[in-house]
C-alpha atoms as a PDB file:
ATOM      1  CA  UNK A   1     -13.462  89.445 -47.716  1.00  0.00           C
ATOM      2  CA  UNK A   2     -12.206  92.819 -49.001  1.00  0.00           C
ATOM      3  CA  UNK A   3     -10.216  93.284 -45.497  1.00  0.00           C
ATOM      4  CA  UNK A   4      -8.459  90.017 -46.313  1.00  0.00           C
ATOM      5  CA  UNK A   5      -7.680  91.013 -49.465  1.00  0.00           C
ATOM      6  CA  UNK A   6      -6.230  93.739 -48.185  1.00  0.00           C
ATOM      7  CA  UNK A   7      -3.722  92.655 -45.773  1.00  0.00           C
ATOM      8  CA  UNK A   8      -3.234  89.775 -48.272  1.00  0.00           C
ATOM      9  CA  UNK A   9      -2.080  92.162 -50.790  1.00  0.00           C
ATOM     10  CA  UNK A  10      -0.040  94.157 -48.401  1.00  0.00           C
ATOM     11  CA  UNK A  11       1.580  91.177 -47.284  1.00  0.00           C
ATOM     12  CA  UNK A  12       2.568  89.993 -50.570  1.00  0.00           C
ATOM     13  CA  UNK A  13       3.874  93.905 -51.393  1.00  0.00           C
ATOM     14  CA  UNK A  14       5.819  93.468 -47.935  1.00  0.00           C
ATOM     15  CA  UNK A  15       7.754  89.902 -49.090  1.00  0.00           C
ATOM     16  CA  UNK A  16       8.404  91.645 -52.488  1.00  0.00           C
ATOM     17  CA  UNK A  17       9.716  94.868 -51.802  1.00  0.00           C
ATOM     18  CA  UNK A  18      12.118  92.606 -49.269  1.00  0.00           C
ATOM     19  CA  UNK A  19      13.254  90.740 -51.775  1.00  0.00           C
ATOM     20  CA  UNK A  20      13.840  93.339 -54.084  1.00  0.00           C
ATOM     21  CA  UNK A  21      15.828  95.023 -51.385  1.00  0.00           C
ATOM     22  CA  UNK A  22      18.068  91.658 -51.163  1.00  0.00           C
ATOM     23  CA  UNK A  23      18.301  91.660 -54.685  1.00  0.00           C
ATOM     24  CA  UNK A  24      19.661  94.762 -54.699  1.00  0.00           C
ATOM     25  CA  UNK A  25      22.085  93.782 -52.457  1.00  0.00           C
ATOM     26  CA  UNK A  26      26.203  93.410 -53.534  1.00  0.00           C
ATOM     27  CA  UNK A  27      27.083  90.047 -53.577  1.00  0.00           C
ATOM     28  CA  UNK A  28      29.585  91.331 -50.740  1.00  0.00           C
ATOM     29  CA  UNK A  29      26.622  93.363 -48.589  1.00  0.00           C
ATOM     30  CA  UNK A  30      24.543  89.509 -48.774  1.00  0.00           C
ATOM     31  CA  UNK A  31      27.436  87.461 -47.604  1.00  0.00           C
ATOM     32  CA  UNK A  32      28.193  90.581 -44.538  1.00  0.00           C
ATOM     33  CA  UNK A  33      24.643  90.135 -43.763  1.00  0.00           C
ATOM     34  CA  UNK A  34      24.767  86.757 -43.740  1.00  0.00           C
ATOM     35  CA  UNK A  35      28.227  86.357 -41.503  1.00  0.00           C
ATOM     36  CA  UNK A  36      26.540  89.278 -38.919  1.00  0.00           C
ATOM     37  CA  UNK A  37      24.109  86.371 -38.093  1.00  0.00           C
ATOM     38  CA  UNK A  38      26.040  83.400 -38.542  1.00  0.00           C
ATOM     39  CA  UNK A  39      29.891  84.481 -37.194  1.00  0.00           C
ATOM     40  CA  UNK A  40      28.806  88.063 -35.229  1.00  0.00           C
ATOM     41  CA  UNK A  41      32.421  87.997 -33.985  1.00  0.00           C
ATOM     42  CA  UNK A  42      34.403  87.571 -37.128  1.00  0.00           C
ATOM     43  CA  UNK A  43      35.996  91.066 -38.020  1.00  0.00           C
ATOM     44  CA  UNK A  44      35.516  91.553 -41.426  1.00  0.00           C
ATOM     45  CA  UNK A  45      38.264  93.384 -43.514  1.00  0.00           C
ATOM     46  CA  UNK A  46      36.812  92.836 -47.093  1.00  0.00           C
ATOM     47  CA  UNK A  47      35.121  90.248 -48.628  1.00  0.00           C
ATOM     48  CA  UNK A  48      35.825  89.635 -52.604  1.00  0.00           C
ATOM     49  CA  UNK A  49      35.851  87.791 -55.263  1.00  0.00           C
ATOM     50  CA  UNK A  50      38.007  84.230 -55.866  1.00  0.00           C
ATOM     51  CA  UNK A  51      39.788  83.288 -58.665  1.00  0.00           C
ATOM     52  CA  UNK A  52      37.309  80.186 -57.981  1.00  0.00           C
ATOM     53  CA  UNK A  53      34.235  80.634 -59.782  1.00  0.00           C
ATOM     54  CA  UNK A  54      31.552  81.280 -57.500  1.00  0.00           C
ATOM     55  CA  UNK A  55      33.901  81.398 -54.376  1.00  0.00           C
ATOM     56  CA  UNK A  56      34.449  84.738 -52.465  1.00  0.00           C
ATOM     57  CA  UNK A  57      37.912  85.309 -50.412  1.00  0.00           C
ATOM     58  CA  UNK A  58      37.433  86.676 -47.186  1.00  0.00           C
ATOM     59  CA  UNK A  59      39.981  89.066 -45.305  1.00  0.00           C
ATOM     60  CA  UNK A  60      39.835  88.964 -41.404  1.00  0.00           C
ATOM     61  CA  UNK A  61      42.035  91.268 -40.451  1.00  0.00           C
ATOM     62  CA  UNK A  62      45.458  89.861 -41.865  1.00  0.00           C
ATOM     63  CA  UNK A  63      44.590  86.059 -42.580  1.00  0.00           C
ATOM     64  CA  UNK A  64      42.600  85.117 -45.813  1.00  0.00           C
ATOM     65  CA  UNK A  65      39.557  82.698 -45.904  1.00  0.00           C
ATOM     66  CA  UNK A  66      37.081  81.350 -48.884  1.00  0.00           C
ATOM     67  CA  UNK A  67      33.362  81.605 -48.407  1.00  0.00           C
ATOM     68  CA  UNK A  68      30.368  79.865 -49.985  1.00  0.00           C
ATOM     69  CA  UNK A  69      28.242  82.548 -51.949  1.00  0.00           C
ATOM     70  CA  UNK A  70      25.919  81.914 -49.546  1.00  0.00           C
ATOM     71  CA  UNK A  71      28.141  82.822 -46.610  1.00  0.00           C
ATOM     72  CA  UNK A  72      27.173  79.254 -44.240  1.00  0.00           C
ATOM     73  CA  UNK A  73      30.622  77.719 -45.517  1.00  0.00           C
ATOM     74  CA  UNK A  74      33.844  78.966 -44.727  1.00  0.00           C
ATOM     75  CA  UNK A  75      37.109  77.436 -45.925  1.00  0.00           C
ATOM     76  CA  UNK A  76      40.752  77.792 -44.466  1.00  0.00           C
ATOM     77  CA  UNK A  77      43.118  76.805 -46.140  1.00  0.00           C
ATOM     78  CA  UNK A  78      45.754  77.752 -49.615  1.00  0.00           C
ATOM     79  CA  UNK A  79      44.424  78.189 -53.410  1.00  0.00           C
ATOM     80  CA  UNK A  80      47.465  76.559 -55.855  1.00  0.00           C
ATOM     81  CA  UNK A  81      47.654  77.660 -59.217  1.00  0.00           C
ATOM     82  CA  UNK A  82      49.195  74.140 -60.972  1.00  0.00           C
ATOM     83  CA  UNK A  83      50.372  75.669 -64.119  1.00  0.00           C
ATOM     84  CA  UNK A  84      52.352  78.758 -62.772  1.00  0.00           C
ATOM     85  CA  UNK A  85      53.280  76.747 -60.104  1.00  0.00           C
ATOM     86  CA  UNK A  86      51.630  79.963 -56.944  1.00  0.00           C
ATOM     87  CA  UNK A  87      50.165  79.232 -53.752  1.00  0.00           C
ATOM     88  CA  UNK A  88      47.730  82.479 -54.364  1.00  0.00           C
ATOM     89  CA  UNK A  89      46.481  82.264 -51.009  1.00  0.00           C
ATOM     90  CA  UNK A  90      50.042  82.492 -49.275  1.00  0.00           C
ATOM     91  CA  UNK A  91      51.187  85.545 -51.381  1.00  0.00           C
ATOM     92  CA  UNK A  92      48.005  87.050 -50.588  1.00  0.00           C
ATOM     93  CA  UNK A  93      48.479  86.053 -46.593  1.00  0.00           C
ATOM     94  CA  UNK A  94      52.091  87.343 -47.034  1.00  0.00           C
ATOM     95  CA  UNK A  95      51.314  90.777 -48.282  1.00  0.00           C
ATOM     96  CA  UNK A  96      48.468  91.409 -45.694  1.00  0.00           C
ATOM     97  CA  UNK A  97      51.193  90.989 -43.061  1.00  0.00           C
ATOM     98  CA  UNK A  98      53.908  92.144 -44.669  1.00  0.00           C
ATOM     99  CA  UNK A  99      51.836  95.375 -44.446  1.00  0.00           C
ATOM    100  CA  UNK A 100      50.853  95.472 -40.771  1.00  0.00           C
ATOM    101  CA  UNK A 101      55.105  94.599 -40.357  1.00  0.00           C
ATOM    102  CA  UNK A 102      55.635  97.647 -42.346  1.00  0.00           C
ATOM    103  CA  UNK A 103      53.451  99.984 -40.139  1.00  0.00           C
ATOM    104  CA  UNK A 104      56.124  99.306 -37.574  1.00  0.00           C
ATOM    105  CA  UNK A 105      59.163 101.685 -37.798  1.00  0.00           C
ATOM    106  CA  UNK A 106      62.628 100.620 -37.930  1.00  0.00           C
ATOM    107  CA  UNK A 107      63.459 102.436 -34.604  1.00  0.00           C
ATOM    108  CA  UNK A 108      60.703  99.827 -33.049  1.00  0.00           C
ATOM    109  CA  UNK A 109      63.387  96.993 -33.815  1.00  0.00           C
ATOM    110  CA  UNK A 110      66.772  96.077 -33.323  1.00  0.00           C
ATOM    111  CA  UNK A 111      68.346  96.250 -36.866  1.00  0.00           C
ATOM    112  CA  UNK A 112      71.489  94.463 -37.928  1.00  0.00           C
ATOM    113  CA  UNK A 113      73.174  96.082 -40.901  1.00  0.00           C
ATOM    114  CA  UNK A 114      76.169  96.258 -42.857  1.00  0.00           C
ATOM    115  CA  UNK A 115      77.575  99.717 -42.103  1.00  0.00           C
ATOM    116  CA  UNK A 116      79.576 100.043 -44.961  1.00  0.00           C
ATOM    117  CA  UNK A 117      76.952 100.047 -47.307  1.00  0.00           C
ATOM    118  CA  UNK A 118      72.836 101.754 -47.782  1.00  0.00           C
ATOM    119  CA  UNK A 119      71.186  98.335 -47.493  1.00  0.00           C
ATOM    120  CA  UNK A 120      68.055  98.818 -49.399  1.00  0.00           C
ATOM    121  CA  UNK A 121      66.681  95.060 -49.042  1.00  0.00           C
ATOM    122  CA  UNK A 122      65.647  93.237 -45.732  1.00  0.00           C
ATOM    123  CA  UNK A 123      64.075  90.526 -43.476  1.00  0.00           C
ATOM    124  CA  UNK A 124      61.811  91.216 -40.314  1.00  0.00           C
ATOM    125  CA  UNK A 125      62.644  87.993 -38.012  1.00  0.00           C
ATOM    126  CA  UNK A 126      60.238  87.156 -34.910  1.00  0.00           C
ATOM    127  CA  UNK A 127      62.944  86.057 -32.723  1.00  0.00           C
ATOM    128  CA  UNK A 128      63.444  84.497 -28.973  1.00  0.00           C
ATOM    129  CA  UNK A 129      66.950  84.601 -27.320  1.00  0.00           C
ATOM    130  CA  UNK A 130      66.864  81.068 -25.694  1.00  0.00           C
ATOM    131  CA  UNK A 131      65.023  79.749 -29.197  1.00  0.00           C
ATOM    132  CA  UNK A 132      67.374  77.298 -30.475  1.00  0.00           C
ATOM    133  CA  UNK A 133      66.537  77.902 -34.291  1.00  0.00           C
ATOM    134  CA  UNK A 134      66.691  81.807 -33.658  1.00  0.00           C
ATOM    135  CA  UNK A 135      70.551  80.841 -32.039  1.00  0.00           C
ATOM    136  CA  UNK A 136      71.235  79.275 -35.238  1.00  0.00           C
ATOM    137  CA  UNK A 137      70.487  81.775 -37.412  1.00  0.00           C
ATOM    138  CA  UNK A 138      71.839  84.929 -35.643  1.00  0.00           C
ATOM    139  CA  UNK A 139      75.481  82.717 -35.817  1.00  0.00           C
ATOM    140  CA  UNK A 140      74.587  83.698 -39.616  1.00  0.00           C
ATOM    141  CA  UNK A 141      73.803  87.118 -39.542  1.00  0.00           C
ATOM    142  CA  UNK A 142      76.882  88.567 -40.338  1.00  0.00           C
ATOM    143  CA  UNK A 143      76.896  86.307 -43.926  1.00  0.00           C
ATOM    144  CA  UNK A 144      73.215  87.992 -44.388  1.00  0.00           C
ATOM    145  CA  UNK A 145      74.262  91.305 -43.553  1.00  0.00           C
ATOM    146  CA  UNK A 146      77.230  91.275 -45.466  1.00  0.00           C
ATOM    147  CA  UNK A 147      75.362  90.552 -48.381  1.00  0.00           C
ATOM    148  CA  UNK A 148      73.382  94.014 -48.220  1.00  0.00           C
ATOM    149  CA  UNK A 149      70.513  92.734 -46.387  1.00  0.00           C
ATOM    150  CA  UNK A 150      69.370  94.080 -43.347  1.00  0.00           C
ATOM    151  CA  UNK A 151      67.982  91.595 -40.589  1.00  0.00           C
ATOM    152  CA  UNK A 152      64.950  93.894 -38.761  1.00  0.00           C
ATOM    153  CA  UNK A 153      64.190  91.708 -35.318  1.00  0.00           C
ATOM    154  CA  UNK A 154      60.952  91.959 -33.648  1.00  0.00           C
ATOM    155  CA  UNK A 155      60.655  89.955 -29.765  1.00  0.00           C
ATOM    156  CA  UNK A 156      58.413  87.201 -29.083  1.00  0.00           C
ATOM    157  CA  UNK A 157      59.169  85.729 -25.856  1.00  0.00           C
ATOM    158  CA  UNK A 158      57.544  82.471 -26.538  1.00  0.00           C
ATOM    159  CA  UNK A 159      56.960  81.909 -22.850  1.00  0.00           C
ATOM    160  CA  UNK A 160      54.910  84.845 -22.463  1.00  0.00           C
ATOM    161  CA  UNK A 161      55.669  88.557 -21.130  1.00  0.00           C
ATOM    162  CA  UNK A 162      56.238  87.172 -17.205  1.00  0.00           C
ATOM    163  CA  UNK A 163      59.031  84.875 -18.390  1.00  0.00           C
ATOM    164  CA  UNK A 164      62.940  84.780 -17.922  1.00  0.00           C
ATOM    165  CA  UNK A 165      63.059  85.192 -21.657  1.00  0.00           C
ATOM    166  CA  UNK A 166      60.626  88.379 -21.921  1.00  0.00           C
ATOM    167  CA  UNK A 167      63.230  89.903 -19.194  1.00  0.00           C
ATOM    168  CA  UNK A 168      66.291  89.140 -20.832  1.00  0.00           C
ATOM    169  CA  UNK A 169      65.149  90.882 -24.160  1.00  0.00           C
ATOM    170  CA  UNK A 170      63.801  93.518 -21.965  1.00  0.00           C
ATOM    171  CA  UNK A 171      67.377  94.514 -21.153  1.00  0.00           C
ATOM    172  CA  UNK A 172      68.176  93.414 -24.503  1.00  0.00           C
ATOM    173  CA  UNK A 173      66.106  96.640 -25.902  1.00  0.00           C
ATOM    174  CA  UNK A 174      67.211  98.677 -22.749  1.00  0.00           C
ATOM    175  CA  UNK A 175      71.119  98.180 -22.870  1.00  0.00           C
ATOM    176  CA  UNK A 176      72.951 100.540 -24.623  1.00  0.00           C
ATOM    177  CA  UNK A 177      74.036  98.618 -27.638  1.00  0.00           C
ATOM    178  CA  UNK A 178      71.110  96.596 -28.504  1.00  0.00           C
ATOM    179  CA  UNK A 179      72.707  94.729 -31.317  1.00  0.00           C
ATOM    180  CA  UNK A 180      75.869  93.618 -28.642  1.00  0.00           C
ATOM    181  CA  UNK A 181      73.767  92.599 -26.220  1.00  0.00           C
ATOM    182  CA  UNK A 182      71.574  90.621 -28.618  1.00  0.00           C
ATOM    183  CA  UNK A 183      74.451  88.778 -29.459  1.00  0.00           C
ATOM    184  CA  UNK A 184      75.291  87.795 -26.161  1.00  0.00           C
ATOM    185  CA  UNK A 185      72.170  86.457 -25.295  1.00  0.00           C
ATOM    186  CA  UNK A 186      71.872  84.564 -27.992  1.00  0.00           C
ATOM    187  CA  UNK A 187      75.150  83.054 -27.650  1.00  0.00           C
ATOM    188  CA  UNK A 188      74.047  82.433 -23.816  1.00  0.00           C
ATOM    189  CA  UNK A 189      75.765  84.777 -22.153  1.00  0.00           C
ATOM    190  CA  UNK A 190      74.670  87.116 -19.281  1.00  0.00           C
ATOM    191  CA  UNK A 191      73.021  90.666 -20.027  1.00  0.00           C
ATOM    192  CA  UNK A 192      72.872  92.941 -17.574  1.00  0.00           C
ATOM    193  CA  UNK A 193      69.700  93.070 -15.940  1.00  0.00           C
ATOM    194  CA  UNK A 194      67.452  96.550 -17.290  1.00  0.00           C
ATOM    195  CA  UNK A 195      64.364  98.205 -17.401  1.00  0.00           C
ATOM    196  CA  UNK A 196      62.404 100.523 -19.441  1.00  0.00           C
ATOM    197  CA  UNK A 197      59.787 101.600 -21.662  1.00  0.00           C
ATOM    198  CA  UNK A 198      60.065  99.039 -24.672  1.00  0.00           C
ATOM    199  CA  UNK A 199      57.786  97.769 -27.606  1.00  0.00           C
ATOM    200  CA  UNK A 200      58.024  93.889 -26.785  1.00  0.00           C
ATOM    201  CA  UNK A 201      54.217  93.439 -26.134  1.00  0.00           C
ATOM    202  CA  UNK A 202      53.087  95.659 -29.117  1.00  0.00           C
ATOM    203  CA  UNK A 203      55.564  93.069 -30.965  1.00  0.00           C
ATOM    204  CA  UNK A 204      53.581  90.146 -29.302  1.00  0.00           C
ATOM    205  CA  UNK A 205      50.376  91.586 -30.531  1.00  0.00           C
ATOM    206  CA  UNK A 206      51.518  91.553 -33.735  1.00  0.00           C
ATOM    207  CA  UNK A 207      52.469  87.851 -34.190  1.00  0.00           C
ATOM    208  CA  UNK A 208      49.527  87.339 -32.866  1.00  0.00           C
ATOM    209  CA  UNK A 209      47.787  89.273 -35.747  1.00  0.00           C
ATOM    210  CA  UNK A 210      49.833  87.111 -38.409  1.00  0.00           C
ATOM    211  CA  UNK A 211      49.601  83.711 -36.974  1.00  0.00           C
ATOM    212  CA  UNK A 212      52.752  83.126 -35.586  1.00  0.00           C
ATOM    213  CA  UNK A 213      53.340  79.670 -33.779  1.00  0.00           C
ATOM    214  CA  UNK A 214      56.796  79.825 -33.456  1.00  0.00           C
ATOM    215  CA  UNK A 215      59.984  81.297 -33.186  1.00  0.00           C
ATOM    216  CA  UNK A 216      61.881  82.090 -36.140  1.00  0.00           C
ATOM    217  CA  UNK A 217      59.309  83.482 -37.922  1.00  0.00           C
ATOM    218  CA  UNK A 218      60.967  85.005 -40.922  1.00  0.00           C
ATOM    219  CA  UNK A 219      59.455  87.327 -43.758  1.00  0.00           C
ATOM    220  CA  UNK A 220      61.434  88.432 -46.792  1.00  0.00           C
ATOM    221  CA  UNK A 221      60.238  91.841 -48.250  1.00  0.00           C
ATOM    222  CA  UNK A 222      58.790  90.200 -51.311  1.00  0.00           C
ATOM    223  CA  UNK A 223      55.895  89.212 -48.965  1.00  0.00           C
ATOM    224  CA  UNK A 224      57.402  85.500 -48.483  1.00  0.00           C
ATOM    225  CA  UNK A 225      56.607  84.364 -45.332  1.00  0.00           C
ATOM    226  CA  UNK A 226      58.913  81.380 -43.979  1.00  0.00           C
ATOM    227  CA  UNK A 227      57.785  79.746 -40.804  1.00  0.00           C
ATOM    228  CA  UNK A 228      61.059  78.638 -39.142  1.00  0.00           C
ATOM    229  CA  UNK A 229      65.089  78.328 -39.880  1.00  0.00           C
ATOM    230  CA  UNK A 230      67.061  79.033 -42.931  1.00  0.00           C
ATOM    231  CA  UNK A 231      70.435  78.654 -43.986  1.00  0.00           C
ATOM    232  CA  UNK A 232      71.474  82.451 -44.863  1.00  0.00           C
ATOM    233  CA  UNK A 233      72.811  81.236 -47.949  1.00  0.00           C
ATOM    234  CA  UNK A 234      69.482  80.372 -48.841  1.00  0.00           C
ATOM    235  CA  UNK A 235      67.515  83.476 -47.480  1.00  0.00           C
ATOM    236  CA  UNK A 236      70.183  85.346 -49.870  1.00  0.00           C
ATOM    237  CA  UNK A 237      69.343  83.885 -52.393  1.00  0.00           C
ATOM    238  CA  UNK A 238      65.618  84.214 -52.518  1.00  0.00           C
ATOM    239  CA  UNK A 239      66.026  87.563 -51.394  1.00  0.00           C
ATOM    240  CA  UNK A 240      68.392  87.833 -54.675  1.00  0.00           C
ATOM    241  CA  UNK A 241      65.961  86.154 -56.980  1.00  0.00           C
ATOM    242  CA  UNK A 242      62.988  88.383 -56.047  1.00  0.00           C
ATOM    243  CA  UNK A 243      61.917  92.143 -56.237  1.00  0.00           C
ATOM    244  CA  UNK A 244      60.381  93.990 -52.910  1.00  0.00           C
ATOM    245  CA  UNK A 245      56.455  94.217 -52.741  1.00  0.00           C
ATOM    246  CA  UNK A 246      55.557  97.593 -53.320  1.00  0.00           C
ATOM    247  CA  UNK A 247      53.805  98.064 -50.161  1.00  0.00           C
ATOM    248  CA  UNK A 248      52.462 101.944 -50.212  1.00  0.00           C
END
């Protein structure tokens, strides 16, 4: 009888000093313990607090998800704020990738800009030179350009890196005037055929990161990410209407 009351009582110290440990647990360490056993391949970035009562945002690496507080339900999808009239989750989702963008340098793109003046503002533009919608908007550029607005391209080939297109803007980032020869494929003319070291897969990776699923994929430097074409006179104007996000 004693023995049993022994192991009883150690058992019973064992269950509470367990779940005093999980008490003392972040609401953040539960729900990481909880997704190690439930979504062991979901990279974690951070996991906070909603403005949802009781809801927690999760960040996987540059896209932004809503958990239970209990970590079993996950959520994808955009939080609207009605009275200031916000989609939080998309300015949050903006600025994630607006900052993973920004960790590419300038010299990793092919940069149209007004020479005569210090263009201070900008878009990044995933772009394809047989994309129809890209066409369309590079016929603009000039307009954008001229309004002290740089347009910073990054190359998707949407048919993947062993394509016609992937070569072409190959020896679009290989010819000697990068900007000329842009033009000229996107106004379907012949480039001359090149080779050399260039950044179009790293660029791949990174639509990949942000969730692109097509080509233009254009984000203003306020964070605003626009899936698709614009007339320049309206990308001016937002750009005009807004302030950059402060990024470092």
């Amino acid at each position: 009888m004693k023995l049993l009351l022994t192991l009883g009582s150690s058992l019973l110290m064992l269950v509470m000093g367990m779940a005093s440990a999980q008490s003392e647990q972040t609401p953040e360490q539960q729900l990481r313990a909880a997704l190690a056993q439930l979504a062991p391949d979901l990279p974690i970035t951070s996991i906070t607090e909603s403005v949802l009562p009781g809801i927690y945002e999760l960040v996987s690496e540059a896209q932004v998800y809503y958990l239970s507080p209990d970590g079993r339900f996950m959520l994808e999808g955009s939080i609207v704020d009605l009275q200031e009239k916000v989609n939080i989750s998309e300015q949050r989702r903006g600025g994630l990738q607006l900052s993973l963008i920004d960790e590419v340098p300038e010299d990793q793109m092919i940069v149209f800009n007004n020479e005569d003046s210090n263009a201070d503002r900008w878009i990044t533009v995933f772009t394809d030179t047989d994309c129809g919608y890209c066409q369309k908007l590079h016929q603009e550029i000039a307009a954008i350009t001229q309004a002290d607005i740089r347009v910073r391209y990054l190359m998707f080939p949407r048919a993947g890196m062993n394509s016609a297109s992937a070569r072409e803007l190959q020896s679009v980032w290989c010819s000697d005037d990068q900007q000329a020869a842009m033009t000229t494929a996107k106004s379907g003319g012949k480039v001359k055929p090149a080779t050399c070291e260039n950044p179009i897969q790293s660029h791949v990776s990174l639509a990949t990161q942000v969730g692109l699923r097509g080509t233009p994929l254009i984000y203003l430097d306020d964070g605003t990410k626009i899936p698709g074409y614009r007339p320049a006179s309206e990308l001016i104007r937002l750009i005009n209407s807004s302030e950059p996000l402060a990024l470092k």
